[in-house]
PDB file of N, CA and C in Angstrom:
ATOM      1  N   UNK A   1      12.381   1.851   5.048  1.00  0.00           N
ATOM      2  CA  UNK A   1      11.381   2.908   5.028  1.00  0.00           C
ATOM      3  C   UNK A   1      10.527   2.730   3.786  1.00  0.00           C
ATOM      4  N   UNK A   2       9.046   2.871   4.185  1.00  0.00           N
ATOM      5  CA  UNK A   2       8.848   2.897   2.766  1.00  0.00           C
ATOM      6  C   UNK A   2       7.737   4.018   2.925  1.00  0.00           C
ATOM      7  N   UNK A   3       7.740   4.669   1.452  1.00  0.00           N
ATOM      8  CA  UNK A   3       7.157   5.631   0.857  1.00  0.00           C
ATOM      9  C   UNK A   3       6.601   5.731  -0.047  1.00  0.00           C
ATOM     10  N   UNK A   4       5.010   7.016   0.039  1.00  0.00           N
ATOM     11  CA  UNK A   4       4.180   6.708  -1.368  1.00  0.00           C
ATOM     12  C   UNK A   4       4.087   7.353  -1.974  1.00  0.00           C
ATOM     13  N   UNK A   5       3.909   7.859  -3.174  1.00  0.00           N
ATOM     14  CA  UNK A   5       4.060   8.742  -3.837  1.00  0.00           C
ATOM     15  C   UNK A   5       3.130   8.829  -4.970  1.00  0.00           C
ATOM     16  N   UNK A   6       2.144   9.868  -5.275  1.00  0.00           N
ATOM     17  CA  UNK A   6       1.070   9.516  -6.189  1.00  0.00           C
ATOM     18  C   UNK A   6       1.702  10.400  -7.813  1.00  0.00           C
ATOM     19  N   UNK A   7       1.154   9.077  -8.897  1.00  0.00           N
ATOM     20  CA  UNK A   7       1.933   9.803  -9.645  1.00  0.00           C
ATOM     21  C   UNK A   7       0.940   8.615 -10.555  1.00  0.00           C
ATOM     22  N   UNK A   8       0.917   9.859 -11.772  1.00  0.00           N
ATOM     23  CA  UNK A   8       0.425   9.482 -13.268  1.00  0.00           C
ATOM     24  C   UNK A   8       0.839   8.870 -14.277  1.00  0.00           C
ATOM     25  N   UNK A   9       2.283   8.500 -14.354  1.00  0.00           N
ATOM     26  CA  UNK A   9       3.115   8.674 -15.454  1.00  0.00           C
ATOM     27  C   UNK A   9       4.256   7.633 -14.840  1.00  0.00           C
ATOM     28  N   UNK A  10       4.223   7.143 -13.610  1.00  0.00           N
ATOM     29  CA  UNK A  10       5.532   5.934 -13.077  1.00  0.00           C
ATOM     30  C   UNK A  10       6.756   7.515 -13.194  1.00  0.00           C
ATOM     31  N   UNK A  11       6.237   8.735 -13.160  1.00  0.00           N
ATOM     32  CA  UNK A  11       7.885   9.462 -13.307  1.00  0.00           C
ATOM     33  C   UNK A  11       7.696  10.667 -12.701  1.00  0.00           C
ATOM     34  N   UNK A  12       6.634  11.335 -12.987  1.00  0.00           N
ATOM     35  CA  UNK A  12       6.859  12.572 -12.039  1.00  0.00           C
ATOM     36  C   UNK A  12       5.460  12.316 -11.168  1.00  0.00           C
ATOM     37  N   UNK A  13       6.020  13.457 -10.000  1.00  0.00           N
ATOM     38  CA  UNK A  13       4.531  13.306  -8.631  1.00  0.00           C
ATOM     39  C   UNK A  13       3.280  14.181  -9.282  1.00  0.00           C
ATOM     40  N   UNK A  14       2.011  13.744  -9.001  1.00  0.00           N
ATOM     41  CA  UNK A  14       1.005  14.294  -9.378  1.00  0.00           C
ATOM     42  C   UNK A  14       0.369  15.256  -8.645  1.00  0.00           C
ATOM     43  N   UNK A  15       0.234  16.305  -9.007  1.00  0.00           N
ATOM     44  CA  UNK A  15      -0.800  17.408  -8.985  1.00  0.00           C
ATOM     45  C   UNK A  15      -1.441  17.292  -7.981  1.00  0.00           C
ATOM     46  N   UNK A  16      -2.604  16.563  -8.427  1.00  0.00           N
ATOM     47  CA  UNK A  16      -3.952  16.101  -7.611  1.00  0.00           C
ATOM     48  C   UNK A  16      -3.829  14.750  -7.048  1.00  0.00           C
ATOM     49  N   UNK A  17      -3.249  14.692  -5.731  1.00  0.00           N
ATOM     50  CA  UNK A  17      -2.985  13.548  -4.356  1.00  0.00           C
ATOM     51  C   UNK A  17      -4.169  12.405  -4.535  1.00  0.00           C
ATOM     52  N   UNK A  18      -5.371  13.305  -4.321  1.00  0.00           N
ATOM     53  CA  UNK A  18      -6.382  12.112  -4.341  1.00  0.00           C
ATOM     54  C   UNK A  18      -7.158  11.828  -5.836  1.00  0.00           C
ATOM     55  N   UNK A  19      -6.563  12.689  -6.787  1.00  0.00           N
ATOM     56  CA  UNK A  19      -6.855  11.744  -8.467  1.00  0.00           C
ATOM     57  C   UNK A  19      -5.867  11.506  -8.915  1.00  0.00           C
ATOM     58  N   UNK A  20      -4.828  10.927  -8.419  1.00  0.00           N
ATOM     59  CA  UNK A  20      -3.339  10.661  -8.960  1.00  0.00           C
ATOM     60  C   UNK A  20      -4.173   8.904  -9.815  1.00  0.00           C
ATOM     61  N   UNK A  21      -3.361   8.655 -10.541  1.00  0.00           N
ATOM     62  CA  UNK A  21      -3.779   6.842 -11.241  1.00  0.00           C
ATOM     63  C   UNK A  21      -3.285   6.282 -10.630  1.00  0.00           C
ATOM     64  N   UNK A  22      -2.248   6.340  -9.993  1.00  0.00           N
ATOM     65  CA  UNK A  22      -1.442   5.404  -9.041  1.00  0.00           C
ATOM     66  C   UNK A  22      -0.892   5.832  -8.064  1.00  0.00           C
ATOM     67  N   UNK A  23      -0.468   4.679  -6.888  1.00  0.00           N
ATOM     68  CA  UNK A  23       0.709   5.323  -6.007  1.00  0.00           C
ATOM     69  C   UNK A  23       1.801   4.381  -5.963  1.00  0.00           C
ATOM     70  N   UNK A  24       3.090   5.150  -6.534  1.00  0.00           N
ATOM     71  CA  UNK A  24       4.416   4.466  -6.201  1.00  0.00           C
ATOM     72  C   UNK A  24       4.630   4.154  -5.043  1.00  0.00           C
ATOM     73  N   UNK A  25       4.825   3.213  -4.548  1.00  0.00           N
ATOM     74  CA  UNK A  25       5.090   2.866  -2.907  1.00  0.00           C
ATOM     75  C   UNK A  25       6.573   1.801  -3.208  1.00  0.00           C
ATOM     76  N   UNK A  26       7.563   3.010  -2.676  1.00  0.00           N
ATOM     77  CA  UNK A  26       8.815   2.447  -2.660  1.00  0.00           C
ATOM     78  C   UNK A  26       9.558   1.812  -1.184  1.00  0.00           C
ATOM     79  N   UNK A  27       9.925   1.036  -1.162  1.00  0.00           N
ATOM     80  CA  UNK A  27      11.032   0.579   0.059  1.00  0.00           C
ATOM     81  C   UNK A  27      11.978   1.229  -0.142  1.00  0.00           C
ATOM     82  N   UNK A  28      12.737   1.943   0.720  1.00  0.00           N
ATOM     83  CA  UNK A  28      14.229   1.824   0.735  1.00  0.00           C
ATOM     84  C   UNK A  28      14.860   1.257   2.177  1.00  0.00           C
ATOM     85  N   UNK A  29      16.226   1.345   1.316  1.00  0.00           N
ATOM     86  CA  UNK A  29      17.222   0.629   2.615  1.00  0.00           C
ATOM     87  C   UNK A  29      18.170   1.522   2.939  1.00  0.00           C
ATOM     88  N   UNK A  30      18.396   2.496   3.534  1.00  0.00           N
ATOM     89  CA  UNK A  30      19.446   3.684   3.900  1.00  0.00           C
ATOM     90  C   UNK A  30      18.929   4.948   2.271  1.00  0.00           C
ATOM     91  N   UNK A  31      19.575   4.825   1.379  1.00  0.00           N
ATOM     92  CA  UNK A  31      19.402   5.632   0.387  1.00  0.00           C
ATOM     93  C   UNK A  31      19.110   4.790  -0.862  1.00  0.00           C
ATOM     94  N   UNK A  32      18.940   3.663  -0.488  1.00  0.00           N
ATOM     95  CA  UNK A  32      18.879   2.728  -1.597  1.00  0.00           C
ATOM     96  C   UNK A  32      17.628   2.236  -1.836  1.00  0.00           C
ATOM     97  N   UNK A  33      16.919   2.307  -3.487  1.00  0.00           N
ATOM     98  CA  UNK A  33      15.563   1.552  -3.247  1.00  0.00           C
ATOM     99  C   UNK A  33      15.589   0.171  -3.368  1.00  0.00           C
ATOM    100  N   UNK A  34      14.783  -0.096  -2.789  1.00  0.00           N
ATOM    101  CA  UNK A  34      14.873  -1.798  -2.527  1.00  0.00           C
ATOM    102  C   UNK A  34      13.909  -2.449  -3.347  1.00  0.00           C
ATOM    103  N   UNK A  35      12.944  -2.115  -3.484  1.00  0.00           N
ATOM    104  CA  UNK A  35      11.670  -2.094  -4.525  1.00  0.00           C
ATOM    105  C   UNK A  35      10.477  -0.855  -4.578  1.00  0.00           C
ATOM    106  N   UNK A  36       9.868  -1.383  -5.636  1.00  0.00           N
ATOM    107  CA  UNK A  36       8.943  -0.409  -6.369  1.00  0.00           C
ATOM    108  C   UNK A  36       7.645  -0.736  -6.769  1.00  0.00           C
ATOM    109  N   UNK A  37       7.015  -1.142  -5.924  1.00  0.00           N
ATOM    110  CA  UNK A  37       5.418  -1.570  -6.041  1.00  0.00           C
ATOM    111  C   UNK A  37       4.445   0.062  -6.642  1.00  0.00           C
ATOM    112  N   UNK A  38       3.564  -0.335  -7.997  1.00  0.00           N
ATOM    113  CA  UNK A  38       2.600   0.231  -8.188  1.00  0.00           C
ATOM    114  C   UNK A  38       1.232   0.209  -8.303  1.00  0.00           C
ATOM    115  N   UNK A  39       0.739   0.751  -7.286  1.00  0.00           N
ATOM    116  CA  UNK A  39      -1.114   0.663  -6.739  1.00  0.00           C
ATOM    117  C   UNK A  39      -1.897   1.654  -7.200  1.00  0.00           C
ATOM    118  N   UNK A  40      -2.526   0.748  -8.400  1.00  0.00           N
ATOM    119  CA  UNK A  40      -3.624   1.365  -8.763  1.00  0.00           C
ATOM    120  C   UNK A  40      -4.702   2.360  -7.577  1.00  0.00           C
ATOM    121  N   UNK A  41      -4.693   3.700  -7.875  1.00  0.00           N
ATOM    122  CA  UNK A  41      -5.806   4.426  -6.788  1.00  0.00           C
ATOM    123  C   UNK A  41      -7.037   4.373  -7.549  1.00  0.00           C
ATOM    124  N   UNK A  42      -8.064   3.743  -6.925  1.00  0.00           N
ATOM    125  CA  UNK A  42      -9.253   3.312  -6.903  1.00  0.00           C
ATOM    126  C   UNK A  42      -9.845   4.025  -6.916  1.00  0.00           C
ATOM    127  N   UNK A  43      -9.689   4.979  -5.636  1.00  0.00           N
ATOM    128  CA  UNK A  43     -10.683   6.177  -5.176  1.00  0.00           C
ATOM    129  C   UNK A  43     -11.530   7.236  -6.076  1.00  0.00           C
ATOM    130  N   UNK A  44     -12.569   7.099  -5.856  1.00  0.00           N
ATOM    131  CA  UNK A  44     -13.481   7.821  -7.055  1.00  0.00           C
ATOM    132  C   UNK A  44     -14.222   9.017  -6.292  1.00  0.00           C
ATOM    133  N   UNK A  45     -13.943   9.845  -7.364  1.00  0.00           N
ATOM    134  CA  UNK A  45     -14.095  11.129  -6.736  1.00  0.00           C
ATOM    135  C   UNK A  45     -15.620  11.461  -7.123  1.00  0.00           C
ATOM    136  N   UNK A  46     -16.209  12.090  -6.369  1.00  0.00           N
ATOM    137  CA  UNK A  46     -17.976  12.912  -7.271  1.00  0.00           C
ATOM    138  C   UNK A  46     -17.277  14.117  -7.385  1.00  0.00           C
ATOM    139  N   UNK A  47     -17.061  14.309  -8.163  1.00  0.00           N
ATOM    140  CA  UNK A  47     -16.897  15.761  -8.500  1.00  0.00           C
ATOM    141  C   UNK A  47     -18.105  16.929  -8.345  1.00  0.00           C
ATOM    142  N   UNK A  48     -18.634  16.615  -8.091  1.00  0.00           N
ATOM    143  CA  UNK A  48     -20.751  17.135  -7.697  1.00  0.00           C
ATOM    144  C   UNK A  48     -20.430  17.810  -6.229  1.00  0.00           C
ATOM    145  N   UNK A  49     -19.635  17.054  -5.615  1.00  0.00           N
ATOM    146  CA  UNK A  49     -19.485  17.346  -3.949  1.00  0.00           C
ATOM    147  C   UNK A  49     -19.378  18.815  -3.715  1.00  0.00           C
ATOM    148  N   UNK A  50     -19.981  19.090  -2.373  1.00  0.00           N
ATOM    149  CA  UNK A  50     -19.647  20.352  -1.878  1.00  0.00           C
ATOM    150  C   UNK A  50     -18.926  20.249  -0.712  1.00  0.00           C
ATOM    151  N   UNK A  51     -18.045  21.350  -0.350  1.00  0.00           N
ATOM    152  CA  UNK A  51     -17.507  21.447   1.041  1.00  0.00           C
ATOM    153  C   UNK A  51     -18.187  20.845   2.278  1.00  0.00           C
ATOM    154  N   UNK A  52     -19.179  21.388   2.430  1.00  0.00           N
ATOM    155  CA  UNK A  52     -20.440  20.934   3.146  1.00  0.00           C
ATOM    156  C   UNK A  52     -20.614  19.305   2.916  1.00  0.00           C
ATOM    157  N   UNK A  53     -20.586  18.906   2.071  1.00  0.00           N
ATOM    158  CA  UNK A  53     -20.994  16.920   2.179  1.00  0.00           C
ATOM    159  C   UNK A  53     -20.261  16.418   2.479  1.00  0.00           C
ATOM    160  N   UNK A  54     -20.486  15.219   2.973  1.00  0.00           N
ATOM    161  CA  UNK A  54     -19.431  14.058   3.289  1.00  0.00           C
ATOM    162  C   UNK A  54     -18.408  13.891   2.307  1.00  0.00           C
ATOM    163  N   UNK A  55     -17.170  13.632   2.315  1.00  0.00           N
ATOM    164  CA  UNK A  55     -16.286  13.240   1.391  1.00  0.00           C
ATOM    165  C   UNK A  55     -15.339  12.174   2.197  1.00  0.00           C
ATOM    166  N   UNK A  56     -15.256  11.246   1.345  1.00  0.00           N
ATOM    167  CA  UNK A  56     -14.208  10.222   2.399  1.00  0.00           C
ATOM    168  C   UNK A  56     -12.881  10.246   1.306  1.00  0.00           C
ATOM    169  N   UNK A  57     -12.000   9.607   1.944  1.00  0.00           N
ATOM    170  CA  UNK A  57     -11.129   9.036   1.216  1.00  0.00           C
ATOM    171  C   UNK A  57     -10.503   7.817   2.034  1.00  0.00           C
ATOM    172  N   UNK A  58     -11.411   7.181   2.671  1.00  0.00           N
ATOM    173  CA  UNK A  58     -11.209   5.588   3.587  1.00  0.00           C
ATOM    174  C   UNK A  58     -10.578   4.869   2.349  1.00  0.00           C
ATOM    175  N   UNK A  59     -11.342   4.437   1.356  1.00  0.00           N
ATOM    176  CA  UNK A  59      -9.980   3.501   0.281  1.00  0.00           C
ATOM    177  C   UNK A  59      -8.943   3.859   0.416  1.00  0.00           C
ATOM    178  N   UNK A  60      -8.264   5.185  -0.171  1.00  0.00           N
ATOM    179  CA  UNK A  60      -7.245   5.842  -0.598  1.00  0.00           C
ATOM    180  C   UNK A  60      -6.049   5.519   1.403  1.00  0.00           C
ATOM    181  N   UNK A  61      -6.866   5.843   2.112  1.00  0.00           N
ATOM    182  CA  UNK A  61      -6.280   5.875   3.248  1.00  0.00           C
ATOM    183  C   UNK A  61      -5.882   4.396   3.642  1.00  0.00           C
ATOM    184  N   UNK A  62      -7.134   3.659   3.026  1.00  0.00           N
ATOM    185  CA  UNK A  62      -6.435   2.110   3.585  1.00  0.00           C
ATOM    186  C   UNK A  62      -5.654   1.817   2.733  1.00  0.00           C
ATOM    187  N   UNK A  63      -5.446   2.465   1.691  1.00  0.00           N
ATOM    188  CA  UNK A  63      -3.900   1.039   0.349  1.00  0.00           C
ATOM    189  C   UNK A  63      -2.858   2.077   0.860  1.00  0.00           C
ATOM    190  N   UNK A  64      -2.985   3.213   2.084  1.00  0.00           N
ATOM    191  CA  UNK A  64      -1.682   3.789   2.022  1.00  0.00           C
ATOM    192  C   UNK A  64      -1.069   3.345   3.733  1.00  0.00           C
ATOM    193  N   UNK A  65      -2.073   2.258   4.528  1.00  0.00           N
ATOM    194  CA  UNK A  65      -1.850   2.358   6.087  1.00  0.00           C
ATOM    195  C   UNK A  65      -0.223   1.420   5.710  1.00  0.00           C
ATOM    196  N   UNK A  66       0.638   1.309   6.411  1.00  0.00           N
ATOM    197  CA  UNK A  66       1.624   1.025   6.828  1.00  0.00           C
ATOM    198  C   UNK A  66       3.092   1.793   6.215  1.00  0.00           C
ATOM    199  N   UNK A  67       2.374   2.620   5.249  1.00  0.00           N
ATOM    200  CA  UNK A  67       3.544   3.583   4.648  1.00  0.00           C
ATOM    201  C   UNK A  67       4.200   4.292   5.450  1.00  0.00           C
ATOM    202  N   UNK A  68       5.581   5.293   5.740  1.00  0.00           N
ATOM    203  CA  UNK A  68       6.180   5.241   6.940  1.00  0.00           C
ATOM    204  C   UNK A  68       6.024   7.040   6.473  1.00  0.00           C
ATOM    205  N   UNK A  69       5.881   7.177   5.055  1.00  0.00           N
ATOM    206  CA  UNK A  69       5.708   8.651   4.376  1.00  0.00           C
ATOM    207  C   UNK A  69       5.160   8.585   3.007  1.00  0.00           C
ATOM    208  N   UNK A  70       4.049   9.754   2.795  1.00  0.00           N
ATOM    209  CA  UNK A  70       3.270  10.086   1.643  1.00  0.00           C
ATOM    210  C   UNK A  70       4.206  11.477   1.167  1.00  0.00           C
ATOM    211  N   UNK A  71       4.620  11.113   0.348  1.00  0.00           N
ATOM    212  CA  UNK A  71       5.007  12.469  -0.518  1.00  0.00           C
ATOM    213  C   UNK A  71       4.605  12.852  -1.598  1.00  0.00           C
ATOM    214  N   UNK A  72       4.298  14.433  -1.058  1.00  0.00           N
ATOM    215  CA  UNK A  72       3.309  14.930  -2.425  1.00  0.00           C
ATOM    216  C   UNK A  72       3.676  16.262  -2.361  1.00  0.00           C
ATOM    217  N   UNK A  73       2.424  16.802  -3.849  1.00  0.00           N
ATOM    218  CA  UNK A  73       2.702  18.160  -4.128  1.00  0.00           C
ATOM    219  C   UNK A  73       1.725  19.145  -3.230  1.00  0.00           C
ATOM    220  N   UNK A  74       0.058  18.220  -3.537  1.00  0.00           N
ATOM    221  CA  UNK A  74      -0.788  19.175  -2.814  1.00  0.00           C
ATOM    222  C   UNK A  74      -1.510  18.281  -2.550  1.00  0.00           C
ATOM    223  N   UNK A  75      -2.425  18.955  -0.854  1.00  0.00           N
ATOM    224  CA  UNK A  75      -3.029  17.950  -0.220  1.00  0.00           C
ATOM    225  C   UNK A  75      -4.204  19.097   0.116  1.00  0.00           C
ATOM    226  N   UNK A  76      -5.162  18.583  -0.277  1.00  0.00           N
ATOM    227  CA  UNK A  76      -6.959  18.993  -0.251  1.00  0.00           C
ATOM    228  C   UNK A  76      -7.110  18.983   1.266  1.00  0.00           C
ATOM    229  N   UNK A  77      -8.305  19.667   1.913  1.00  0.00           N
ATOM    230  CA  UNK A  77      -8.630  19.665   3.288  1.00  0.00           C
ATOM    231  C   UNK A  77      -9.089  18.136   3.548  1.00  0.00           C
ATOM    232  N   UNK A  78     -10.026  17.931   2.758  1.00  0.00           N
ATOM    233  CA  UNK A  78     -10.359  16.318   3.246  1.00  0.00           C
ATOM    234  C   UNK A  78      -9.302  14.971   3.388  1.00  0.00           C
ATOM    235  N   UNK A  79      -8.665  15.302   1.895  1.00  0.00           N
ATOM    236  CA  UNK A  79      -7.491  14.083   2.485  1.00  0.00           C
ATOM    237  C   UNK A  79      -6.268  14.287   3.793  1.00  0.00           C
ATOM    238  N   UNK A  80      -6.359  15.689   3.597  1.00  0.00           N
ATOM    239  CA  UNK A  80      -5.581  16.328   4.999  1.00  0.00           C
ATOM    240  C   UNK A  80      -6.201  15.478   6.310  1.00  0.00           C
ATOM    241  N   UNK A  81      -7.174  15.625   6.572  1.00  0.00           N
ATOM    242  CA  UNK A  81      -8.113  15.226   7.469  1.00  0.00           C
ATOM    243  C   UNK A  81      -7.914  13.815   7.642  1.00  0.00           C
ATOM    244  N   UNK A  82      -8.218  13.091   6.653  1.00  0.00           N
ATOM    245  CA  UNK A  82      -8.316  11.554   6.666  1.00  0.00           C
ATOM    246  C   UNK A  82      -6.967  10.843   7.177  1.00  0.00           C
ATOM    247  N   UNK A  83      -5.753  11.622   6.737  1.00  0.00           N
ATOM    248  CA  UNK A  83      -4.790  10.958   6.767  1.00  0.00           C
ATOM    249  C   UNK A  83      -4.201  11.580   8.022  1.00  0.00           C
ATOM    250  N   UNK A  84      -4.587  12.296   8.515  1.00  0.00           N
ATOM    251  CA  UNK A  84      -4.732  12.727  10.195  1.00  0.00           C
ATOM    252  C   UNK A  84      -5.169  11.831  10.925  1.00  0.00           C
ATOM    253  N   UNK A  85      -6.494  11.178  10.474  1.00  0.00           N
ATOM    254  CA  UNK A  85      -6.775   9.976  11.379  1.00  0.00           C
ATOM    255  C   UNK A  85      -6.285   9.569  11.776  1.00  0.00           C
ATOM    256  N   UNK A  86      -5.869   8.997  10.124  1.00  0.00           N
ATOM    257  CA  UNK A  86      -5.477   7.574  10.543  1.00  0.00           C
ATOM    258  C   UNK A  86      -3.924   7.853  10.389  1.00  0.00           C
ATOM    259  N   UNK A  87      -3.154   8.667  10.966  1.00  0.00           N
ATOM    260  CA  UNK A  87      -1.658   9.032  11.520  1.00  0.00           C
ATOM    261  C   UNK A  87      -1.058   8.386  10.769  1.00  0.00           C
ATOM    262  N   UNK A  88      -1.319   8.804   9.384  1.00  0.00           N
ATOM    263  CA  UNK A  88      -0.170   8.324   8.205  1.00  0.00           C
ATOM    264  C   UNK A  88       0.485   9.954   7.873  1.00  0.00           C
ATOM    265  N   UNK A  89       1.506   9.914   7.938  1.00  0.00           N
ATOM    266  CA  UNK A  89       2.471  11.170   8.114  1.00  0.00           C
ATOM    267  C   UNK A  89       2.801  11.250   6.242  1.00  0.00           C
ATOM    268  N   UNK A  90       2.857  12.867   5.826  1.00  0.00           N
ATOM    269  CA  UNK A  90       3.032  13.194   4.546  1.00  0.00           C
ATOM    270  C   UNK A  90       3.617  14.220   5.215  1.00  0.00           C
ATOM    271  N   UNK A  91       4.648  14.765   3.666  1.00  0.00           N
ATOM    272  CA  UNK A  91       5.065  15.983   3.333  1.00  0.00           C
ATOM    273  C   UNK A  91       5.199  16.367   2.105  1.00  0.00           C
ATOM    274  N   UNK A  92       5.013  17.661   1.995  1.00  0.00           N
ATOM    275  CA  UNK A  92       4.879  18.583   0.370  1.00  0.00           C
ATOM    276  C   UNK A  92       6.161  18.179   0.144  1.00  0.00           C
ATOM    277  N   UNK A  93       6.191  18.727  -1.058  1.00  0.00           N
ATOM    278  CA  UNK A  93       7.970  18.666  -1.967  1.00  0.00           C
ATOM    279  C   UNK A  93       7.318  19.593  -3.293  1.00  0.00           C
ATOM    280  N   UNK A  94       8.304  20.348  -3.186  1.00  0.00           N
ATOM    281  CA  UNK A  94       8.363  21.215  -4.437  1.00  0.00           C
ATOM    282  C   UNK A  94       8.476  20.309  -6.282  1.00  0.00           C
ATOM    283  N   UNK A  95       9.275  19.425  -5.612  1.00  0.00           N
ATOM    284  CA  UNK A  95       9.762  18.465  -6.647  1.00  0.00           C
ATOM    285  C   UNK A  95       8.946  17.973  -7.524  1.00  0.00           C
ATOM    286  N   UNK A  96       9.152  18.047  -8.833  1.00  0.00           N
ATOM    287  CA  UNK A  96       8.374  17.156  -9.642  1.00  0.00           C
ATOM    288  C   UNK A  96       8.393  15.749  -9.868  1.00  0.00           C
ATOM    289  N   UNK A  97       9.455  15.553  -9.721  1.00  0.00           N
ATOM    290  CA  UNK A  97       9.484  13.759 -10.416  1.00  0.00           C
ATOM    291  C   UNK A  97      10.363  13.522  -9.313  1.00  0.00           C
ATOM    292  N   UNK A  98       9.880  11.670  -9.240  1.00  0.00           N
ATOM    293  CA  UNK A  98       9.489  10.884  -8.371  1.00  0.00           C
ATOM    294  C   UNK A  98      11.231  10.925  -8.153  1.00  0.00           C
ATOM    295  N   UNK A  99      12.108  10.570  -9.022  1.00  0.00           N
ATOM    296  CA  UNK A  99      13.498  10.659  -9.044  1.00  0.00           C
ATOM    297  C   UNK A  99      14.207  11.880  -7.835  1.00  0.00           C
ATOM    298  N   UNK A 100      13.697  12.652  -8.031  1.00  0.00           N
ATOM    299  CA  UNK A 100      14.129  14.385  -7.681  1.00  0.00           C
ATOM    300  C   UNK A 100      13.984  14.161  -5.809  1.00  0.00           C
ATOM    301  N   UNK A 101      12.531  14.046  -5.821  1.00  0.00           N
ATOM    302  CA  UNK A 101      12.042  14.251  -4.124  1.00  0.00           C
ATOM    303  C   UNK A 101      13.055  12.605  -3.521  1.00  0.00           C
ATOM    304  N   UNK A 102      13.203  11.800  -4.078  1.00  0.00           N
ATOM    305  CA  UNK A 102      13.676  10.951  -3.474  1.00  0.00           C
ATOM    306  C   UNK A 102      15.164  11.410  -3.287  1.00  0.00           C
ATOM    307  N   UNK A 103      15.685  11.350  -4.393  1.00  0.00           N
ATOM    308  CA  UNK A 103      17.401  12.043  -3.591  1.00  0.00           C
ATOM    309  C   UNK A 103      17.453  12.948  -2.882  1.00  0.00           C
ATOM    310  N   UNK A 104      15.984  13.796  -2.637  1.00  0.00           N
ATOM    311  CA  UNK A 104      16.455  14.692  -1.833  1.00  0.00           C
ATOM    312  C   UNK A 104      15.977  14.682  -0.763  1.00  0.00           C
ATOM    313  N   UNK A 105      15.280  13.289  -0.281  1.00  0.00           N
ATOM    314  CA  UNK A 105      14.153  13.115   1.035  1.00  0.00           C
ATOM    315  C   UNK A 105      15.210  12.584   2.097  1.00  0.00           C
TER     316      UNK A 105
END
């Protein structure tokens, strides 16, 4: 299984999904991680934007296609949307750090 997880710090999950600095994208094998790849998130935000304008998050959605789960804290209407598309499956977690939501996923 593998899973992504956006996070600032390589330790706890971030805040903001689509301005996280990175995404942990872990393998596991039953409960075990197998590896730990970290992907720089690219995605640049205009902060200028209104509800009303276009907003994509197509980068952010393509470095996450074959992930099996996005786990996060909070997810914006637009990346909600995007990652609807393209039927990449997430769930919230109360959890802060990356350690925590995994023993307990």
């Amino acid at each position: 299984m593998k899973i992504a997880i956006p996070t600032n710090d390589r330790k706890t999950i971030a805040d903001r999904t689509g301005r996280a600095k990175e995404f942990a994208l872990i393998e596991l094998i039953g409960k075990e991680v197998k590896s730990i790849e970290y992907k720089t998130n690219t995605h640049e935000h205009n902060h200028n934007h209104h509800e009303s304008e276009s907003h994509s998050h197509s980068d952010l959605v393509e470095m996450l296609a074959g992930v099996d789960i996005v786990l996060l804290i909070n997810l914006g209407n637009h990346l909600k949307s995007d990652l609807d598309k393209a039927q990449i499956p997430y769930q919230q977690t109360s959890f802060s750090t990356i350690e925590e939501a995994l023993a307990k996923f």
